[in-house]
PDB file of N, CA and C in Angstrom:
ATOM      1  N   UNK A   1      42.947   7.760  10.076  1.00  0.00           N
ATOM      2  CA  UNK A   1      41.718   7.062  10.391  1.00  0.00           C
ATOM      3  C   UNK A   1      41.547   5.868   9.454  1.00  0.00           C
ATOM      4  N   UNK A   2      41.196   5.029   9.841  1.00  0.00           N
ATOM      5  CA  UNK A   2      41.231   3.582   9.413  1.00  0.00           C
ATOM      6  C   UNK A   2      39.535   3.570   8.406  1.00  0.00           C
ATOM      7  N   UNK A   3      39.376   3.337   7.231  1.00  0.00           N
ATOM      8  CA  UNK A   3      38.331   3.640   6.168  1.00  0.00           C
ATOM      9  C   UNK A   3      37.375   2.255   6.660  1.00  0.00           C
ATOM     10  N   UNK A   4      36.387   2.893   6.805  1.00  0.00           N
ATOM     11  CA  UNK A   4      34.905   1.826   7.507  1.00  0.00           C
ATOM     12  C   UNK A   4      34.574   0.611   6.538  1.00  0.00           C
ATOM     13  N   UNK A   5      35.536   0.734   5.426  1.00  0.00           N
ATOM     14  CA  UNK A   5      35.243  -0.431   4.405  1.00  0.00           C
ATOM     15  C   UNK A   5      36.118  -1.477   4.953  1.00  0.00           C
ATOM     16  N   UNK A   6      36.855  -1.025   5.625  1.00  0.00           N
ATOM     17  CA  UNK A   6      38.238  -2.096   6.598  1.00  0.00           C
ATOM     18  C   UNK A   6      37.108  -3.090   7.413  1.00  0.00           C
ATOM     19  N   UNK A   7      36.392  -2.417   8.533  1.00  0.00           N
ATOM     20  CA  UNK A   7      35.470  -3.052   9.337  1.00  0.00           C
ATOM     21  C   UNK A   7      34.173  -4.052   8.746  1.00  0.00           C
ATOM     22  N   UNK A   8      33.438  -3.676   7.346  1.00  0.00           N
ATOM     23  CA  UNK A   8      32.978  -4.443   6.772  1.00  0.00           C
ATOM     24  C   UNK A   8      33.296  -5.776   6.080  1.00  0.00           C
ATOM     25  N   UNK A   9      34.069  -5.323   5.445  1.00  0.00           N
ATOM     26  CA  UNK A   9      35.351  -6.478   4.923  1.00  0.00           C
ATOM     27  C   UNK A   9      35.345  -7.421   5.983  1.00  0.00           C
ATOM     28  N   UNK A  10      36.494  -7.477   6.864  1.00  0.00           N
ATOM     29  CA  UNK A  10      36.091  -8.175   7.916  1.00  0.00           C
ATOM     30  C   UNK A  10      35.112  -8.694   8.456  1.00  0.00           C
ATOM     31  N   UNK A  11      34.387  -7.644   9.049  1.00  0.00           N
ATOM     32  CA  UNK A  11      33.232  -8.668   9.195  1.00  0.00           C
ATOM     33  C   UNK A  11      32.495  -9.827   8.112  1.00  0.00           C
ATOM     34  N   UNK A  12      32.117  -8.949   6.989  1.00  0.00           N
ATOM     35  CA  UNK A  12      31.768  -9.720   6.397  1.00  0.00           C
ATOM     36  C   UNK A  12      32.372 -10.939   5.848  1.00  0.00           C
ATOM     37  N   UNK A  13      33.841 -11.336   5.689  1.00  0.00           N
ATOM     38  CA  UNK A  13      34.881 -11.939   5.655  1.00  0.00           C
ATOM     39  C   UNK A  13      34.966 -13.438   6.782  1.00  0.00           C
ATOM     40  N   UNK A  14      34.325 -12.446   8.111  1.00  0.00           N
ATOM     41  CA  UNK A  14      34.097 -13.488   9.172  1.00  0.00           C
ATOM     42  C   UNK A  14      32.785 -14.514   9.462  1.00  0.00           C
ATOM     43  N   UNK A  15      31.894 -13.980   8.543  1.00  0.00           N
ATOM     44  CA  UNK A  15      30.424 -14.635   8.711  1.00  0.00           C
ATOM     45  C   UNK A  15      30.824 -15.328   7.297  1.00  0.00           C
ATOM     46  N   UNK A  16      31.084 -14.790   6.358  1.00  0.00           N
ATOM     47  CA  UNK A  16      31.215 -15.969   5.180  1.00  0.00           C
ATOM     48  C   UNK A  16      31.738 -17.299   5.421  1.00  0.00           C
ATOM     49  N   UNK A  17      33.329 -17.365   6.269  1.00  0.00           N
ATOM     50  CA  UNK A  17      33.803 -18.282   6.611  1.00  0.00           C
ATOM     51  C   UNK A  17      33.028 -19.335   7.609  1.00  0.00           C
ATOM     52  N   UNK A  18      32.611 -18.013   8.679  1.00  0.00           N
ATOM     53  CA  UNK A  18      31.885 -19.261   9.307  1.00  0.00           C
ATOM     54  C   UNK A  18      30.839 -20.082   8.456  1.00  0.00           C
ATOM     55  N   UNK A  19      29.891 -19.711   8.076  1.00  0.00           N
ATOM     56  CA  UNK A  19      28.562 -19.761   6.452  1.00  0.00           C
ATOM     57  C   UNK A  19      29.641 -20.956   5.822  1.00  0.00           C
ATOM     58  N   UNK A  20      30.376 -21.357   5.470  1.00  0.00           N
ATOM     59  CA  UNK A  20      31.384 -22.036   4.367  1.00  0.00           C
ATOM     60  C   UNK A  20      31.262 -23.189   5.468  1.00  0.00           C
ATOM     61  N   UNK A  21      32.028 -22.563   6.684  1.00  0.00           N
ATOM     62  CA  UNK A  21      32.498 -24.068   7.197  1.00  0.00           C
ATOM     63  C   UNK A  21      31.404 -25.030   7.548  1.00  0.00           C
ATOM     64  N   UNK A  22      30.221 -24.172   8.061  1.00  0.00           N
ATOM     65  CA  UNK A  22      28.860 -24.945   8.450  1.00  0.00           C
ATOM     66  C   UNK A  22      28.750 -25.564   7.027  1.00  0.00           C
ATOM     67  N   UNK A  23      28.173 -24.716   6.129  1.00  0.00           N
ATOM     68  CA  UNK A  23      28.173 -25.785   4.634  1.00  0.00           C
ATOM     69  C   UNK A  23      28.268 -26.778   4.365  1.00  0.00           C
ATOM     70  N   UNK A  24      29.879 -26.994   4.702  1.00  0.00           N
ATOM     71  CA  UNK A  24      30.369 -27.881   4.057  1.00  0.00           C
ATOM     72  C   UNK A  24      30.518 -29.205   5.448  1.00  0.00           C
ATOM     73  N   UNK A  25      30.051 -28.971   6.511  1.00  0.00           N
ATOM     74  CA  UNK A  25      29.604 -29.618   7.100  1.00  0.00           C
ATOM     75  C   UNK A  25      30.921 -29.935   8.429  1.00  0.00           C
ATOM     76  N   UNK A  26      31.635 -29.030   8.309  1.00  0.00           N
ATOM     77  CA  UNK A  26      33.089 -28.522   9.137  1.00  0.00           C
ATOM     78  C   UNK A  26      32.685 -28.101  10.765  1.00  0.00           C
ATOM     79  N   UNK A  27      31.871 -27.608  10.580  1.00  0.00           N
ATOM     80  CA  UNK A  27      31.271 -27.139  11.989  1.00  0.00           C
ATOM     81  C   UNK A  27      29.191 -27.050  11.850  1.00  0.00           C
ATOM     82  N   UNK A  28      28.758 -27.533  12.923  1.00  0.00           N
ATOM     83  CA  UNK A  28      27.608 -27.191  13.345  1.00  0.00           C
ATOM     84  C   UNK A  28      27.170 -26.176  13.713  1.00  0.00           C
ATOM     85  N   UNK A  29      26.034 -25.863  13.456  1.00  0.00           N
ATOM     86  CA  UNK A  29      25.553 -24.617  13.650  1.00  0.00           C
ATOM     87  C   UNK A  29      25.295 -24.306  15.584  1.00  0.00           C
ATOM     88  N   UNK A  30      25.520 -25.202  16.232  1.00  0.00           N
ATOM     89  CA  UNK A  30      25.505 -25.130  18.006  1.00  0.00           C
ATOM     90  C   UNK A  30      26.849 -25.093  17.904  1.00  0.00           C
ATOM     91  N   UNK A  31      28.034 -25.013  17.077  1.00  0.00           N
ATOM     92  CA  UNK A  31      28.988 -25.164  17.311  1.00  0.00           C
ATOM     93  C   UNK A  31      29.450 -23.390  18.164  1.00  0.00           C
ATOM     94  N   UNK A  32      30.677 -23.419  19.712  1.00  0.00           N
ATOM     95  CA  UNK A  32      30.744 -22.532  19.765  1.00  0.00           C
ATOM     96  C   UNK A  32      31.775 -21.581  19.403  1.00  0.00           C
ATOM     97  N   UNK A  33      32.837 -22.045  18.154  1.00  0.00           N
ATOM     98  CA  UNK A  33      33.724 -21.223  17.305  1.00  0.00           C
ATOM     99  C   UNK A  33      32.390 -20.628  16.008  1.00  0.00           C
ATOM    100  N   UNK A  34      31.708 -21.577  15.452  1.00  0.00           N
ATOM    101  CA  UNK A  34      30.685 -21.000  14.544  1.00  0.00           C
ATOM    102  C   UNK A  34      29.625 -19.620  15.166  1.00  0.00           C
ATOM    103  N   UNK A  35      29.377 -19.909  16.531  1.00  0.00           N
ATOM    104  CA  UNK A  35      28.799 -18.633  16.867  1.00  0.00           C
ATOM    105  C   UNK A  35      29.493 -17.563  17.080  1.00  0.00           C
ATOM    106  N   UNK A  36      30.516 -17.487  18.149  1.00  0.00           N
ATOM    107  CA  UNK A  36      31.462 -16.486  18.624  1.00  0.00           C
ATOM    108  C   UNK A  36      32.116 -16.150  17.052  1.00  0.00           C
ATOM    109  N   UNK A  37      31.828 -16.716  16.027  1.00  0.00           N
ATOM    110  CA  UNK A  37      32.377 -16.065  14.646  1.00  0.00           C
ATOM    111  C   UNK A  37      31.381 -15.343  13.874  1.00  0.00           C
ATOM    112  N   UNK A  38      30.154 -15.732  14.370  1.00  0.00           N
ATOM    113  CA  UNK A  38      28.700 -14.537  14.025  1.00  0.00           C
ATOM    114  C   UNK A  38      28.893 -13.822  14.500  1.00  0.00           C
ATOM    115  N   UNK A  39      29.190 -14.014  16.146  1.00  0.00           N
ATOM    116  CA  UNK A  39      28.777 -12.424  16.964  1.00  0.00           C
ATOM    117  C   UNK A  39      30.143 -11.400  16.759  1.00  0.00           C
ATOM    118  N   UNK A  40      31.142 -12.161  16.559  1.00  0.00           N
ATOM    119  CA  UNK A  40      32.654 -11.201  16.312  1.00  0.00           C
ATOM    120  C   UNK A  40      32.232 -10.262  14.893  1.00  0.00           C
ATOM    121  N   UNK A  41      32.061 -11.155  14.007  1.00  0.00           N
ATOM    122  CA  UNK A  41      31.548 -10.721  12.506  1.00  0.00           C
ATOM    123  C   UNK A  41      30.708 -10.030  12.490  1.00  0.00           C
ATOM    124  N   UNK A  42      29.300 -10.172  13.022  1.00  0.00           N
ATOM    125  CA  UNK A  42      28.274  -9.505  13.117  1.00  0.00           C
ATOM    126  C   UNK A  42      28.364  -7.985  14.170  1.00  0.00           C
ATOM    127  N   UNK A  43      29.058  -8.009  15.048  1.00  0.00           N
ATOM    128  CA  UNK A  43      30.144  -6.914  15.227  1.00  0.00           C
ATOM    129  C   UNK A  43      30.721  -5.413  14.955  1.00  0.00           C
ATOM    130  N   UNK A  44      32.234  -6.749  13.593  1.00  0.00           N
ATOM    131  CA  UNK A  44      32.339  -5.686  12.657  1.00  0.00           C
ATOM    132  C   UNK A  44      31.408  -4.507  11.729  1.00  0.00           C
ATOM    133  N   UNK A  45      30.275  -5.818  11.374  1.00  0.00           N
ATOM    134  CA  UNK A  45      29.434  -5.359  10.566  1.00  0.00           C
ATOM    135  C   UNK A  45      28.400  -4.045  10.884  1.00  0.00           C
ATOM    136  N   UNK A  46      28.056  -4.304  11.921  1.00  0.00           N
ATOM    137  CA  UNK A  46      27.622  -3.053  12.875  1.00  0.00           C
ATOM    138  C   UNK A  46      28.222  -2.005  13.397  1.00  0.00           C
ATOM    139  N   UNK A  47      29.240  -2.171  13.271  1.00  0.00           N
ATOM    140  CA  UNK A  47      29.860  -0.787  13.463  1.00  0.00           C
ATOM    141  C   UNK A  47      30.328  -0.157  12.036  1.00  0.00           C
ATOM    142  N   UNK A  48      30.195  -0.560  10.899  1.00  0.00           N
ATOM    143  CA  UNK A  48      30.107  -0.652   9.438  1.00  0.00           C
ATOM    144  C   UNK A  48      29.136   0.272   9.125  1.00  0.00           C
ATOM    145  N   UNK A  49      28.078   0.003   9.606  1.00  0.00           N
ATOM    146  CA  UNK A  49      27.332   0.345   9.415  1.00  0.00           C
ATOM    147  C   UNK A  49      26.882   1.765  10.308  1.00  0.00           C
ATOM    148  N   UNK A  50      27.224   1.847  11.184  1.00  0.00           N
ATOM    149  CA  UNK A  50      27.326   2.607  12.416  1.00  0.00           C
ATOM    150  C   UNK A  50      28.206   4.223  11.702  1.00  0.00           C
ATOM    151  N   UNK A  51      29.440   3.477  11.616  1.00  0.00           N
ATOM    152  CA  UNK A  51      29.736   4.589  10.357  1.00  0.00           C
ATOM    153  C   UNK A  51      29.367   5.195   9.499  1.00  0.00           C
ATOM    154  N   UNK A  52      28.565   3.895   8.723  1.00  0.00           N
ATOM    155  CA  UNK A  52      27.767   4.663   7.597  1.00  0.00           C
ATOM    156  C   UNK A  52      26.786   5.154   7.848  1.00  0.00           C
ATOM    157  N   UNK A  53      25.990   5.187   9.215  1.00  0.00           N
ATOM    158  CA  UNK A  53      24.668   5.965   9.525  1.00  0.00           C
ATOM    159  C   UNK A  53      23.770   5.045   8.709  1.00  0.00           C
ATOM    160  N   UNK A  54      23.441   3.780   8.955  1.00  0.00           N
ATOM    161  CA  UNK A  54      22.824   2.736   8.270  1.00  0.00           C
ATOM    162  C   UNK A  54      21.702   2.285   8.865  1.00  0.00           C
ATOM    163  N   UNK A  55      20.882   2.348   9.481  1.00  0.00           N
ATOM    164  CA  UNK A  55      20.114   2.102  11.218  1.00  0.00           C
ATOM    165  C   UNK A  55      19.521   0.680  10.240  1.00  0.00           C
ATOM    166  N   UNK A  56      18.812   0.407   9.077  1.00  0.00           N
ATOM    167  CA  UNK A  56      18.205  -1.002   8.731  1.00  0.00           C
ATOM    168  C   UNK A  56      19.401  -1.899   9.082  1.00  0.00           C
ATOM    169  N   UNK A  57      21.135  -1.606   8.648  1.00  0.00           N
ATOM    170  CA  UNK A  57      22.090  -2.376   9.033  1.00  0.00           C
ATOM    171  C   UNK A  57      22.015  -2.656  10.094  1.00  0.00           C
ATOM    172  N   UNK A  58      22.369  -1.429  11.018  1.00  0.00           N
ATOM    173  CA  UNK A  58      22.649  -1.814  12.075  1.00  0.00           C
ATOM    174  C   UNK A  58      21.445  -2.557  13.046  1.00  0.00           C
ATOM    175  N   UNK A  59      20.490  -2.938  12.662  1.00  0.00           N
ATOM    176  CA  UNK A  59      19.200  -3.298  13.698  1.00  0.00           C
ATOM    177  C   UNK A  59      19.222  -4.595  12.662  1.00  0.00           C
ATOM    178  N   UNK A  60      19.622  -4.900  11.953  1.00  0.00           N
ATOM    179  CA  UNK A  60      19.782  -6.134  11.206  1.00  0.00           C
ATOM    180  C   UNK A  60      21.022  -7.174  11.737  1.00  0.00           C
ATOM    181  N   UNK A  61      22.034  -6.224  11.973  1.00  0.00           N
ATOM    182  CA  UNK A  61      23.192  -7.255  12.606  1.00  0.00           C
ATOM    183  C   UNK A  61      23.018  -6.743  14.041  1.00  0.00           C
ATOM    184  N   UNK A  62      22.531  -5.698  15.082  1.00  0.00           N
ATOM    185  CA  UNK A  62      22.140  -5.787  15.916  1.00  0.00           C
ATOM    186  C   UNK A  62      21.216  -7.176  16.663  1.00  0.00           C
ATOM    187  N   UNK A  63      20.447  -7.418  16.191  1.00  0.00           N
ATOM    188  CA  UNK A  63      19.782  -8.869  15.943  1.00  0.00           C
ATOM    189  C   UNK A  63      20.850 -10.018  15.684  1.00  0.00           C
ATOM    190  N   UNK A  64      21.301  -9.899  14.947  1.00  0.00           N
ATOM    191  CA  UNK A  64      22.000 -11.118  14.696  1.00  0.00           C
ATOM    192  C   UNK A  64      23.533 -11.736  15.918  1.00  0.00           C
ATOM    193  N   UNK A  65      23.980 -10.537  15.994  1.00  0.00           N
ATOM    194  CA  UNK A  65      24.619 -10.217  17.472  1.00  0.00           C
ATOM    195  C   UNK A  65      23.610 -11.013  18.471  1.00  0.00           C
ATOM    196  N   UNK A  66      22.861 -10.593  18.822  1.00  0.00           N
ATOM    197  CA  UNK A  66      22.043 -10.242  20.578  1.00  0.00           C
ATOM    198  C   UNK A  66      21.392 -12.820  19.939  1.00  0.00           C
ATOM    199  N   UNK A  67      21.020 -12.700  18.961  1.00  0.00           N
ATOM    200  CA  UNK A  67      20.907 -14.375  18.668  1.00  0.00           C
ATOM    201  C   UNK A  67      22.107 -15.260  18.898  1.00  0.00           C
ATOM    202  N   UNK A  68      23.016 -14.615  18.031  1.00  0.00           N
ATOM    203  CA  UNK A  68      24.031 -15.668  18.445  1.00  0.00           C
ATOM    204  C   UNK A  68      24.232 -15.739  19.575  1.00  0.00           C
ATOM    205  N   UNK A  69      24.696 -14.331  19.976  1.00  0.00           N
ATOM    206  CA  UNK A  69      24.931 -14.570  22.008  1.00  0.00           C
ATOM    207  C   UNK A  69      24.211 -15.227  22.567  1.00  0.00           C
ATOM    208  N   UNK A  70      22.667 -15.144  22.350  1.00  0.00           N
ATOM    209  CA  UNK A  70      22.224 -15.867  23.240  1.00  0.00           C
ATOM    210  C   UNK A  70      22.216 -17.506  23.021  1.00  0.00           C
ATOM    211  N   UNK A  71      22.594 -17.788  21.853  1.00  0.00           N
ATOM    212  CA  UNK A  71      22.823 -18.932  21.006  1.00  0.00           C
ATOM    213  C   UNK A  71      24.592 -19.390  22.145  1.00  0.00           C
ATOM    214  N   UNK A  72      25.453 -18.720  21.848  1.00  0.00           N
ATOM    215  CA  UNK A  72      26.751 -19.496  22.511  1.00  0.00           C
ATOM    216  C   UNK A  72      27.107 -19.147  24.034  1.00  0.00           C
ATOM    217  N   UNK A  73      25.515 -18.383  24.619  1.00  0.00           N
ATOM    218  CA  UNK A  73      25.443 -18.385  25.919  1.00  0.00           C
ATOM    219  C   UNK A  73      24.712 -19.865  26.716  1.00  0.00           C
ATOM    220  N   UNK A  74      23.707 -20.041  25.438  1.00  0.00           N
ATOM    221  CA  UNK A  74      23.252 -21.596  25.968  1.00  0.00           C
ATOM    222  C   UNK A  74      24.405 -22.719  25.684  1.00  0.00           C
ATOM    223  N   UNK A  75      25.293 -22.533  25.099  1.00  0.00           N
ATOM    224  CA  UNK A  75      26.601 -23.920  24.752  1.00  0.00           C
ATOM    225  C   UNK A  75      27.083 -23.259  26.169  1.00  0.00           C
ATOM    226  N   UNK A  76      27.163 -22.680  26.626  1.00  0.00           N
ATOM    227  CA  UNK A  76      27.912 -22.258  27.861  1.00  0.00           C
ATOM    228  C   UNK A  76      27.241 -22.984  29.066  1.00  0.00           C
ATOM    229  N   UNK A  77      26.193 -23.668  29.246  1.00  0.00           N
ATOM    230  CA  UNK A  77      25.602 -23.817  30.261  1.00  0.00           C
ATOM    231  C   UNK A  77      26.105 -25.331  30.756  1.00  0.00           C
TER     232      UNK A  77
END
């Protein structure tokens, strides 16, 4: 079985980068690699948490999931 610190890592790994590249001014925040890298990340992170029996986590990146989507569902239009 693969240790739930694998899935955090990652995720969290994946929202930093995106967080960096917006920063530094690499990508926009409507950008849709910067979102689809929240909702992938935000994701991991929830099922991180999911593992850990975390429910403030998970309803924290639950949210952050269900925004971005609807965030790189409007670049979709």
């Amino acid at each position: 079985m693969v240790s739930p610190t694998i899935f955090g890592a990652i995720g969290g790994a994946i929202i930093l980068i995106a967080y960096l590249a917006e920063l530094f001014e690499h990508v926009s925040p409507e950008n849709k690699h910067f979102l689809l890298a929240n909702v992938i990340g935000s994701a991991f992170l929830f099922y991180y948490a999911f593992l850990l029996d975390n429910i403030v986590f998970m309803v924290t990146n639950g949210v952050w999931i269900l925004g971005s989507a609807y965030e790189l569902w409007k670049t979709q239009k």
